[in-house]
Protein backbone atom coordinates (compact mmCIF):
# COMPACT_ATOMS: atom_id res chain seq x y z
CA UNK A 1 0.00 0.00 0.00
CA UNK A 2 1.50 3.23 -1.06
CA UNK A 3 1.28 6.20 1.43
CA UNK A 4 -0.53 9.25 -0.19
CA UNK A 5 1.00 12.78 -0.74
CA UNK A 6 -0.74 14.91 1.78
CA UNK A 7 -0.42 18.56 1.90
CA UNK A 8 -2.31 21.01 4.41
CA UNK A 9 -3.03 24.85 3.03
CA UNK A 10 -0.59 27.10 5.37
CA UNK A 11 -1.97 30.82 5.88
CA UNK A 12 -3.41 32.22 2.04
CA UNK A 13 -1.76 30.80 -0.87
CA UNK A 14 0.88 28.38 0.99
CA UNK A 15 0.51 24.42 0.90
CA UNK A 16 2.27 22.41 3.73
CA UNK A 17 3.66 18.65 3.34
CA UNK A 18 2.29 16.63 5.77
CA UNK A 19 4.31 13.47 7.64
CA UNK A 20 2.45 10.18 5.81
CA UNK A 21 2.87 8.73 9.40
CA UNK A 22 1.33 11.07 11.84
CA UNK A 23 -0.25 13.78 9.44
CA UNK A 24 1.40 16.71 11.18
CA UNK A 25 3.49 19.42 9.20
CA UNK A 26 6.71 19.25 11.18
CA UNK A 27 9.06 17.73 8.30
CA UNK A 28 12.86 18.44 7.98
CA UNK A 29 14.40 18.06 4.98
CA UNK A 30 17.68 15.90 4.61
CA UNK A 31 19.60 14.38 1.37
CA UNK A 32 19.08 15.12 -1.70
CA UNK A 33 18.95 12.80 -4.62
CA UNK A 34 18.70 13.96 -8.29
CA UNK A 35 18.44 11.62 -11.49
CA UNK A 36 18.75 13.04 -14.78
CA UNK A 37 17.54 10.62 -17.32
CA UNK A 38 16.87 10.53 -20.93
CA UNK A 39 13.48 8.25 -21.77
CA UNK A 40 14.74 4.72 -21.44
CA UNK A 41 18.20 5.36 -21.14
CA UNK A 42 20.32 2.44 -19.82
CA UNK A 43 22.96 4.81 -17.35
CA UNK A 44 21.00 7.95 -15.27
CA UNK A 45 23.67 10.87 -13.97
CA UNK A 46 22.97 10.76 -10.19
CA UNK A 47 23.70 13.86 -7.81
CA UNK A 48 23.55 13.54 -4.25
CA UNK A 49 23.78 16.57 -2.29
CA UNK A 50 23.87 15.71 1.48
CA UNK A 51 24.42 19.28 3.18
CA UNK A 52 27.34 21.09 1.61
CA UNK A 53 29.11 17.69 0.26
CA UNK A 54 27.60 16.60 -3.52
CA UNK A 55 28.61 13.76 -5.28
CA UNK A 56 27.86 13.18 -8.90
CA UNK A 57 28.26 10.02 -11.04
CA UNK A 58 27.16 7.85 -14.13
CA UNK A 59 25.38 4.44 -12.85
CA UNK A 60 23.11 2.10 -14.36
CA UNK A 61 19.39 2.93 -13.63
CA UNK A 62 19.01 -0.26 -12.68
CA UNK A 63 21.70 -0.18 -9.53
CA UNK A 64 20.06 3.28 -8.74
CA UNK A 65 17.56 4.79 -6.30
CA UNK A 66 15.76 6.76 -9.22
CA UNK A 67 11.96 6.45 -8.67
CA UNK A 68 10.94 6.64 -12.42
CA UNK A 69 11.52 3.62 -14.11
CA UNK A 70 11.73 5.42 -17.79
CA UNK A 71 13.13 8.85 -16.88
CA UNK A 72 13.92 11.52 -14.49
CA UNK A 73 13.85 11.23 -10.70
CA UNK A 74 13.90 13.17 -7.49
CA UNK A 75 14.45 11.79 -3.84
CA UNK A 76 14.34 13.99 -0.94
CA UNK A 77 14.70 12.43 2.37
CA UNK A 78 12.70 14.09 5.44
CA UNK A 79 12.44 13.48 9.09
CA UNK A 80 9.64 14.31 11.13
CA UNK A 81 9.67 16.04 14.90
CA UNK A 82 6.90 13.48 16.02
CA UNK A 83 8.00 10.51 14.08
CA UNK A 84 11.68 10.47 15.00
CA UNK A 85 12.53 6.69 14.41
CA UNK A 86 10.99 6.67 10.89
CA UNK A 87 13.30 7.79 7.93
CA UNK A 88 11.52 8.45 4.87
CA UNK A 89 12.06 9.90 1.43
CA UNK A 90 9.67 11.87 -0.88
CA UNK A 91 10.25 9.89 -4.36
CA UNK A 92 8.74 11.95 -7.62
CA UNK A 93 9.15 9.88 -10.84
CA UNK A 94 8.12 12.07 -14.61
CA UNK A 95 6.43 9.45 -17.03
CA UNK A 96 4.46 10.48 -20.22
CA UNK A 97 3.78 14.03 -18.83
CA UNK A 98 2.61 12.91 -15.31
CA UNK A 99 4.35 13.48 -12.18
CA UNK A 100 3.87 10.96 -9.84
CA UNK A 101 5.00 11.60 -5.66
CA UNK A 102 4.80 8.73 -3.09
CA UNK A 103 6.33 8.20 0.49
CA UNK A 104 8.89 5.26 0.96
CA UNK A 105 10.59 4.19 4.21
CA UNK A 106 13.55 3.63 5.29
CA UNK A 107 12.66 -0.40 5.16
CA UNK A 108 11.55 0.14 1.28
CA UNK A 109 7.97 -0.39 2.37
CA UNK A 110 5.23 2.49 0.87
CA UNK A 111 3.36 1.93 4.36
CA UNK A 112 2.54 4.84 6.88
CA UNK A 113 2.75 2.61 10.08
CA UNK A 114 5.05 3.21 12.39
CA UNK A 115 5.10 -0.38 13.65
């Protein structure tokens, strides 16, 4: 079961992500992983920037973390204030047009339980 995208509307024209586990707005934003991707391409140029250190390299898609399985990919790990024993990462995959965003944990599951 995948956990959905939730976001919250913060003051006027503001929206606020929301933790998939507890549903509370209090999410700190960690590493940073970028995959650049032409469609179908066998090797994706991945860039992880984890506070002032980056690291860039060439890898199979395959061996990679890159949430779209055709193209481009973003992975941006979070922590929450209330959920402090749960890693997770906001995945966002491009296919055909669409942008797709799910939750995955730090087990590789797509659950929101905390136990």
């Amino acid at each position: 079961m995948k956990a959905e995208v939730l976001v919250d509307k913060y003051q006027t024209d503001l929206s606020n992500l929301l933790c998939p586990s507890c549903h509370e707005p209090y999410l700190h934003q960690g590493i940073v992983e970028v995959y650049n991707r032409g469609e179908d391409d066998e090797f994706v140029k991945a860039t992880v920037i984890d506070g002032t250190d980056v690291l860039s390299h060439t890898i199979p898609n395959s061996k990679s973390n890159n949430p779209s399985s055709r193209r481009t990919g973003l992975v941006i790990h979070f922590d929450c204030e209330h959920c402090q024993d749960i890693d997770f990462q906001l995945r966002i995959a491009q296919h055909k047009g669409f942008t797709f965003m799910d939750w995955e944990y730090d087990d590789g599951s797509n659950s929101g339980s905390k136990g």
